[in-house]
N, C-alpha and C. Protein backbone atom coordinates (compact mmCIF):
# COMPACT_ATOMS: atom_id res chain seq x y z
N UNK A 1 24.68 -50.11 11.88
CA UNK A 1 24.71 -48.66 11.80
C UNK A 1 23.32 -48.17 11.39
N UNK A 2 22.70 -47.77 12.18
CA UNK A 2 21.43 -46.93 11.96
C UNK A 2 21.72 -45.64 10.77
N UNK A 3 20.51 -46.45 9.56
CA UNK A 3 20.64 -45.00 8.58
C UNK A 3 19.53 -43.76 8.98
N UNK A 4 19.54 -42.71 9.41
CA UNK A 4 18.70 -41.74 9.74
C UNK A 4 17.64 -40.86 8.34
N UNK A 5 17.16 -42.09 7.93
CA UNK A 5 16.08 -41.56 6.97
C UNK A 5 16.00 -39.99 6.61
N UNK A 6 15.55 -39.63 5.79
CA UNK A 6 14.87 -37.95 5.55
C UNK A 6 15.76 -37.06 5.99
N UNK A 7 17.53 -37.72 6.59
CA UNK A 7 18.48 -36.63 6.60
C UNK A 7 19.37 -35.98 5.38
N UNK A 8 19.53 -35.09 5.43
CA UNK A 8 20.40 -34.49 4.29
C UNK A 8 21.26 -35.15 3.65
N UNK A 9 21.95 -35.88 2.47
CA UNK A 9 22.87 -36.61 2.64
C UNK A 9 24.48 -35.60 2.46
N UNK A 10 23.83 -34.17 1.52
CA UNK A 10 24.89 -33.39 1.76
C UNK A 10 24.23 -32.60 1.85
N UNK A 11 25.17 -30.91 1.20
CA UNK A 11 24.66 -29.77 1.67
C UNK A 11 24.29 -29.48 0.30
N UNK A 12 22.87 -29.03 -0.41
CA UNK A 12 22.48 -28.99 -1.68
C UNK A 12 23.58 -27.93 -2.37
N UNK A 13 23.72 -28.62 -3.52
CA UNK A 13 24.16 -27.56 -4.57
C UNK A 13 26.22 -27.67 -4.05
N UNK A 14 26.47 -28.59 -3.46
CA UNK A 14 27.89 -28.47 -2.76
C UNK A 14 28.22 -30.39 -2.86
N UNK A 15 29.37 -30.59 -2.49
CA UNK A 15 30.13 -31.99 -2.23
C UNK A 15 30.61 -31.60 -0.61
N UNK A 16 29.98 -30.89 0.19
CA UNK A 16 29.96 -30.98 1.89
C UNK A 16 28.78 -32.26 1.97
N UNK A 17 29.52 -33.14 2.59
CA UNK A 17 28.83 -34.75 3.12
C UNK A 17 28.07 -34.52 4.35
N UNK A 18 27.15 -34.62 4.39
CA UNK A 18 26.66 -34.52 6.08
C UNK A 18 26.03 -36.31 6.54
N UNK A 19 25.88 -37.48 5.45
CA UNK A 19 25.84 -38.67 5.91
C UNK A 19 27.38 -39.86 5.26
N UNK A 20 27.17 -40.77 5.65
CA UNK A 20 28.05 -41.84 5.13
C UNK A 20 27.25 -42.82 4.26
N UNK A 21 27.70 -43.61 3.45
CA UNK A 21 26.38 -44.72 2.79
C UNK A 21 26.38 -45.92 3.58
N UNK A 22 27.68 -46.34 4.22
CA UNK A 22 27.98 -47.47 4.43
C UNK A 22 28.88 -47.24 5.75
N UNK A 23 28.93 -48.30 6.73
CA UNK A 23 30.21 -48.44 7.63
C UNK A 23 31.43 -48.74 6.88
N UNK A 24 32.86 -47.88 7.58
CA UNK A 24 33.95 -47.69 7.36
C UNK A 24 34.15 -49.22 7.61
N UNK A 25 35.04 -50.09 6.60
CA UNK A 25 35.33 -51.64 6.58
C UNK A 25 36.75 -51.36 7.43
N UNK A 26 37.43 -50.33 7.61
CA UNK A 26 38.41 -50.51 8.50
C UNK A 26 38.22 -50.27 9.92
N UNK A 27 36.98 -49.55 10.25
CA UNK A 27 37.01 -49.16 11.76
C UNK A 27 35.94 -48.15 11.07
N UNK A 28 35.65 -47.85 12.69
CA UNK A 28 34.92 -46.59 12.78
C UNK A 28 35.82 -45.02 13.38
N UNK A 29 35.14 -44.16 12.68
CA UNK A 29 35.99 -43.18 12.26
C UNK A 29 36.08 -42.15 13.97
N UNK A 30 36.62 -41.97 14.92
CA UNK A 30 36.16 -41.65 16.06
C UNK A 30 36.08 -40.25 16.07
N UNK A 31 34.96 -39.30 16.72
CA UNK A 31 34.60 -38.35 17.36
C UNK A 31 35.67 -37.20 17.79
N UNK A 32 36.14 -36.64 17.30
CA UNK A 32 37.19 -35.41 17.68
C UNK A 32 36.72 -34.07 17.67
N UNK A 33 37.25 -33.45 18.99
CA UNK A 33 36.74 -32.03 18.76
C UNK A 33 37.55 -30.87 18.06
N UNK A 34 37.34 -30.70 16.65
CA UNK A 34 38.28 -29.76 16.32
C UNK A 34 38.34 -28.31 16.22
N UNK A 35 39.49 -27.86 16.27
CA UNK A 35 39.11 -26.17 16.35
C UNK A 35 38.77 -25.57 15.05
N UNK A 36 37.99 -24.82 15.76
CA UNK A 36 36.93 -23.66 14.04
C UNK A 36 37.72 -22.50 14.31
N UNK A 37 38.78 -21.98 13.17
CA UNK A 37 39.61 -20.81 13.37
C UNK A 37 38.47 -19.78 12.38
N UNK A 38 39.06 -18.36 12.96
CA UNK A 38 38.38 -17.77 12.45
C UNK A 38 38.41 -17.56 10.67
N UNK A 39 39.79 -17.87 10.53
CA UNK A 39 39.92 -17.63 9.02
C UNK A 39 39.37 -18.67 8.36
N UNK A 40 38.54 -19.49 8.55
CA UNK A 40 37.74 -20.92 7.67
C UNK A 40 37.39 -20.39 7.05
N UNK A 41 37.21 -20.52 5.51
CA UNK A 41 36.85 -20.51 4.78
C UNK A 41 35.08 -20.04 4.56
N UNK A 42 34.25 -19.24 4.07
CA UNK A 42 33.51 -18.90 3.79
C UNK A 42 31.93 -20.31 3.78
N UNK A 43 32.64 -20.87 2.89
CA UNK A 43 31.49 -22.44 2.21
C UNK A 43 31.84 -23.29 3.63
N UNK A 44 32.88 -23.12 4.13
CA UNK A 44 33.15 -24.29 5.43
C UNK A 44 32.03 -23.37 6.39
N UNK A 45 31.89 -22.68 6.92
CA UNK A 45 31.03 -21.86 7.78
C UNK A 45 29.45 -21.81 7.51
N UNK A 46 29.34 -21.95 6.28
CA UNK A 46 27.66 -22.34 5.64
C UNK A 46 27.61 -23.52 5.95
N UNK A 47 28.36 -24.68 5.70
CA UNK A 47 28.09 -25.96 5.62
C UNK A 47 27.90 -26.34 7.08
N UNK A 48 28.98 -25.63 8.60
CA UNK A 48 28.44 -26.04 9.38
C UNK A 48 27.35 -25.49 9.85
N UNK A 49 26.52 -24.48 9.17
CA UNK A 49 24.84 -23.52 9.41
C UNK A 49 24.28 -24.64 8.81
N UNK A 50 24.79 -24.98 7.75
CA UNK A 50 23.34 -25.96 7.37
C UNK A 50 23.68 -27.39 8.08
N UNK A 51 24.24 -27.61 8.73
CA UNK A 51 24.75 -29.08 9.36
C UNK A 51 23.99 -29.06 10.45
N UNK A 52 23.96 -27.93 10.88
CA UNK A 52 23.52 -27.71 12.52
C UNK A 52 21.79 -27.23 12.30
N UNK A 53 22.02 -26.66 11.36
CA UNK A 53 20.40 -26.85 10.35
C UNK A 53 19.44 -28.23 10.32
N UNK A 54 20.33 -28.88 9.91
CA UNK A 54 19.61 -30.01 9.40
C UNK A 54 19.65 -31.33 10.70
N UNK A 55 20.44 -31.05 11.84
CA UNK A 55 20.58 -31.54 12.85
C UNK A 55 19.79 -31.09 13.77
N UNK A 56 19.38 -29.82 13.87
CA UNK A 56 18.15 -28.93 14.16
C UNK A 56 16.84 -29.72 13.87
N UNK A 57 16.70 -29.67 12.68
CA UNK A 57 15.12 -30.23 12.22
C UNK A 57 14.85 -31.31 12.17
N UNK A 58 15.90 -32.17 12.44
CA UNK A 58 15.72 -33.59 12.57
C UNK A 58 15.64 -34.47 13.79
N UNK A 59 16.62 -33.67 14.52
CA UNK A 59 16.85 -34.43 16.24
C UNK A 59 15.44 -33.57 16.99
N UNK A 60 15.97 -32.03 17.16
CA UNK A 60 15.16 -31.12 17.80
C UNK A 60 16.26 -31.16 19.37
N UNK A 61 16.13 -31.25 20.37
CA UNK A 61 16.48 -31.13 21.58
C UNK A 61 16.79 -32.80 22.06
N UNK A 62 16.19 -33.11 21.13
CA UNK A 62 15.89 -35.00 21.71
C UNK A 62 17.37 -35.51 21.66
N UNK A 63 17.92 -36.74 22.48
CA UNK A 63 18.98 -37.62 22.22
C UNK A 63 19.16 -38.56 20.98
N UNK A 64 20.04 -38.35 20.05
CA UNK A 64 20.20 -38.94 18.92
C UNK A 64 21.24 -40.32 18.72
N UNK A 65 21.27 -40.96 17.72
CA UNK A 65 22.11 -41.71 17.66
C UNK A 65 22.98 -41.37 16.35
N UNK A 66 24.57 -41.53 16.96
CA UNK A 66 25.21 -40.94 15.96
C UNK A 66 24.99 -41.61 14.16
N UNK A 67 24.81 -42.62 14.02
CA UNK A 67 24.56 -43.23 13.30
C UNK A 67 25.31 -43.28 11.82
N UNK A 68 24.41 -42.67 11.07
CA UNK A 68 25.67 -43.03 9.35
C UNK A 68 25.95 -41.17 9.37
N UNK A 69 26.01 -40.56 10.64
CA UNK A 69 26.06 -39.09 10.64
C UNK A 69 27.87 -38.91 9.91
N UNK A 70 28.54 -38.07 9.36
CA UNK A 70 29.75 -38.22 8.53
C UNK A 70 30.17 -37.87 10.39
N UNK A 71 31.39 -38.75 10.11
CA UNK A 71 32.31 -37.92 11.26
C UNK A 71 33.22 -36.62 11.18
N UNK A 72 33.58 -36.18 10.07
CA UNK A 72 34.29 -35.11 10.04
C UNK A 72 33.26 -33.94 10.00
N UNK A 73 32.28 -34.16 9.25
CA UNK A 73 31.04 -32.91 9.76
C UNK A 73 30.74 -32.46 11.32
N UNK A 74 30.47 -33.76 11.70
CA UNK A 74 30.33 -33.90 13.34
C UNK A 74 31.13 -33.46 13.81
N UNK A 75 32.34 -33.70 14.16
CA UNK A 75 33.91 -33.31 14.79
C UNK A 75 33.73 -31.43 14.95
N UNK A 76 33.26 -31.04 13.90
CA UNK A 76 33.35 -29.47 13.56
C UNK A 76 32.62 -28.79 14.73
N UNK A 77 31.40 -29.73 15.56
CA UNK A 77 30.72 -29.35 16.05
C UNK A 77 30.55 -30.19 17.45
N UNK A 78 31.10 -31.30 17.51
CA UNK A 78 31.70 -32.01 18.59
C UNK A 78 32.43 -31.18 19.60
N UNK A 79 31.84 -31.41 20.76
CA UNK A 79 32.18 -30.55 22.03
C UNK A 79 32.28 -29.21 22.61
N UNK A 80 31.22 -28.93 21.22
CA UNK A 80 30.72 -27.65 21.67
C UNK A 80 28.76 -27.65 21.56
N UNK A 81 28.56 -27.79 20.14
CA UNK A 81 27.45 -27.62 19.90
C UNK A 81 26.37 -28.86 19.73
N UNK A 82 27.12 -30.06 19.49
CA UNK A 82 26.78 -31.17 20.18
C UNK A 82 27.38 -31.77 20.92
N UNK A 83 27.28 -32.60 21.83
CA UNK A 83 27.74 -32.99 23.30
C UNK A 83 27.43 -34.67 23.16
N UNK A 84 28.23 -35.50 24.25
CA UNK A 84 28.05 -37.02 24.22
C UNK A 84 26.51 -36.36 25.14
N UNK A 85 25.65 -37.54 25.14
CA UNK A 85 24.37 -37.93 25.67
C UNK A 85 24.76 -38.51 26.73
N UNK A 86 25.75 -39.67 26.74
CA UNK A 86 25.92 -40.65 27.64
C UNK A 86 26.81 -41.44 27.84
N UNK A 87 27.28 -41.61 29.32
CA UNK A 87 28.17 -41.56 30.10
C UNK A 87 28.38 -43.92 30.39
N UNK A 88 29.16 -44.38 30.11
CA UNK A 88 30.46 -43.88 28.72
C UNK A 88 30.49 -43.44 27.80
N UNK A 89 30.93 -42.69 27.35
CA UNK A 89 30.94 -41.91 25.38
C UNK A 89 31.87 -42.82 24.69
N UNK A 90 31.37 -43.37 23.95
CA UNK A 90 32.53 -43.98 22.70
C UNK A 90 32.73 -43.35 21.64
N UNK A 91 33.88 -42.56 21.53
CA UNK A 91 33.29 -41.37 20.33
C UNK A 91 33.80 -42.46 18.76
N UNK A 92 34.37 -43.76 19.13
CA UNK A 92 34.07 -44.70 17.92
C UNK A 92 33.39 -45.45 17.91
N UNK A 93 31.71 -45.43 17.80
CA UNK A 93 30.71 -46.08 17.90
C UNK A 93 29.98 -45.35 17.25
N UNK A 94 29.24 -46.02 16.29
CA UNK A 94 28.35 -45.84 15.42
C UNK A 94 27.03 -46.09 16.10
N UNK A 95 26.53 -46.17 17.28
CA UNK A 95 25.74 -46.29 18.51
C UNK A 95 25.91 -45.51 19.36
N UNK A 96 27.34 -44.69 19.56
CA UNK A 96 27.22 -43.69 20.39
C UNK A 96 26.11 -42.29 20.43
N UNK A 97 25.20 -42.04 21.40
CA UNK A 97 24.21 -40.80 21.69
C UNK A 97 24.78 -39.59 22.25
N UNK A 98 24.28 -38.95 21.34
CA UNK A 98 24.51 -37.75 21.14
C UNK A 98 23.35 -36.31 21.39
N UNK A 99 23.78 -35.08 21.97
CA UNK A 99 22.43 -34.01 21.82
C UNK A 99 23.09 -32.96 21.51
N UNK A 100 22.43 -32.22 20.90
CA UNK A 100 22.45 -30.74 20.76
C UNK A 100 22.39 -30.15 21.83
N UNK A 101 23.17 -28.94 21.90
CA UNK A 101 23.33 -28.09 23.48
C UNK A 101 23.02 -26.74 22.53
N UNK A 102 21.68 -26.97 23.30
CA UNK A 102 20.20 -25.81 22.42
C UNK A 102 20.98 -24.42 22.63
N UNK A 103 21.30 -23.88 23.83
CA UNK A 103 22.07 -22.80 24.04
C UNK A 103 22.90 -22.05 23.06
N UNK A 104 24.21 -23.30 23.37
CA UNK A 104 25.56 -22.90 22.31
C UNK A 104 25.17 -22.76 20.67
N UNK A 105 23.84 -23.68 20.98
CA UNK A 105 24.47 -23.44 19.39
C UNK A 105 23.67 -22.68 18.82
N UNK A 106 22.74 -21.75 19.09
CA UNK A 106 22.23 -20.55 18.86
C UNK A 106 22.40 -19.58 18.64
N UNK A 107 23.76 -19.72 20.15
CA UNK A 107 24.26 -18.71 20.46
C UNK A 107 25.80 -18.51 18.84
N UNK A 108 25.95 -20.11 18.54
CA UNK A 108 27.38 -19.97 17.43
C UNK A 108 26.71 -19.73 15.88
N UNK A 109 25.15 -20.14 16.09
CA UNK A 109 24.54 -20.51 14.74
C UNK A 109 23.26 -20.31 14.82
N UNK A 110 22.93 -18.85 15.31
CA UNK A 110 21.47 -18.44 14.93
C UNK A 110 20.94 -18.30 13.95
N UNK A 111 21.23 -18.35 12.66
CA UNK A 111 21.02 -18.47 11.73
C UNK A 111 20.41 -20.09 11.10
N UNK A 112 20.87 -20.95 11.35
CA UNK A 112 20.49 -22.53 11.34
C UNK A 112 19.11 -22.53 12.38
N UNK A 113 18.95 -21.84 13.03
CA UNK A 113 17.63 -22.13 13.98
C UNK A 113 15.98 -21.40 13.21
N UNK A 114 16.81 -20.42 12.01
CA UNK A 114 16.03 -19.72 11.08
C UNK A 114 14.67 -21.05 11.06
N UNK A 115 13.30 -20.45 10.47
CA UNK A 115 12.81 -21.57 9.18
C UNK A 115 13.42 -21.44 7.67
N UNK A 116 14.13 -22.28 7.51
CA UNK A 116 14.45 -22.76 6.32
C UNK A 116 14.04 -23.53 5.68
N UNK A 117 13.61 -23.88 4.14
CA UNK A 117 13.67 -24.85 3.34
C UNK A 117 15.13 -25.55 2.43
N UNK A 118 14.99 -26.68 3.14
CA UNK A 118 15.84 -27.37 2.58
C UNK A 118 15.68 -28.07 1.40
């Protein structure tokens, strides 16, 4: 499992996870796209600005590897605002590539495209 250096490990000042420390000893946790209702919660809606923030300043447009990325952070943003890279997708692979779809997610999270200090 590739650890992605100089990434966030959460969201400062919060217990929102945006890495893992270690591979899951039972499996790997697979890739789901879940629905963002409008009534989420306030801190759930920051956390995915700064997720997509910090996925922003780190990938850029480039193809990533999912790596020690948390899967339930991901999922939030799975199949919309990031997309499989490549064709097979294993969405339980800790090797599976991944990109940002520069568009959508501008268009869901202009605010994360801000300059920010993290």
């Amino acid at each position: 499992m590739l650890k992605h250096r100089g990434f966030p490990g959460r969201m400062p000042s919060t217990d929102f996870q945006f890495t893992i420390r270690r591979a899951n000893p039972k499996g790997v946790t697979p890739l789901t796209k879940r629905e963002r209702f409008r009534d989420r919660r306030p801190a759930d809606r920051r956390a995915d600005v700064a997720f997509m923030a910090a996925l922003w300043q780190h990938f850029g447009d480039q193809p990533f590897e999912r790596g020690n990325l948390d899967a339930g952070r991901l999922s939030w943003l799975f199949g919309r605002e990031v997309l499989p890279a490549e064709e097979p997708f294993d969405p339980a692979s800790y090797d599976a590539m991944l990109v940002i779809d520069e568009a959508v997610a501008r268009a869901s999270f202009p605010e994360a495209f801000e300059e920010v200090e993290w």
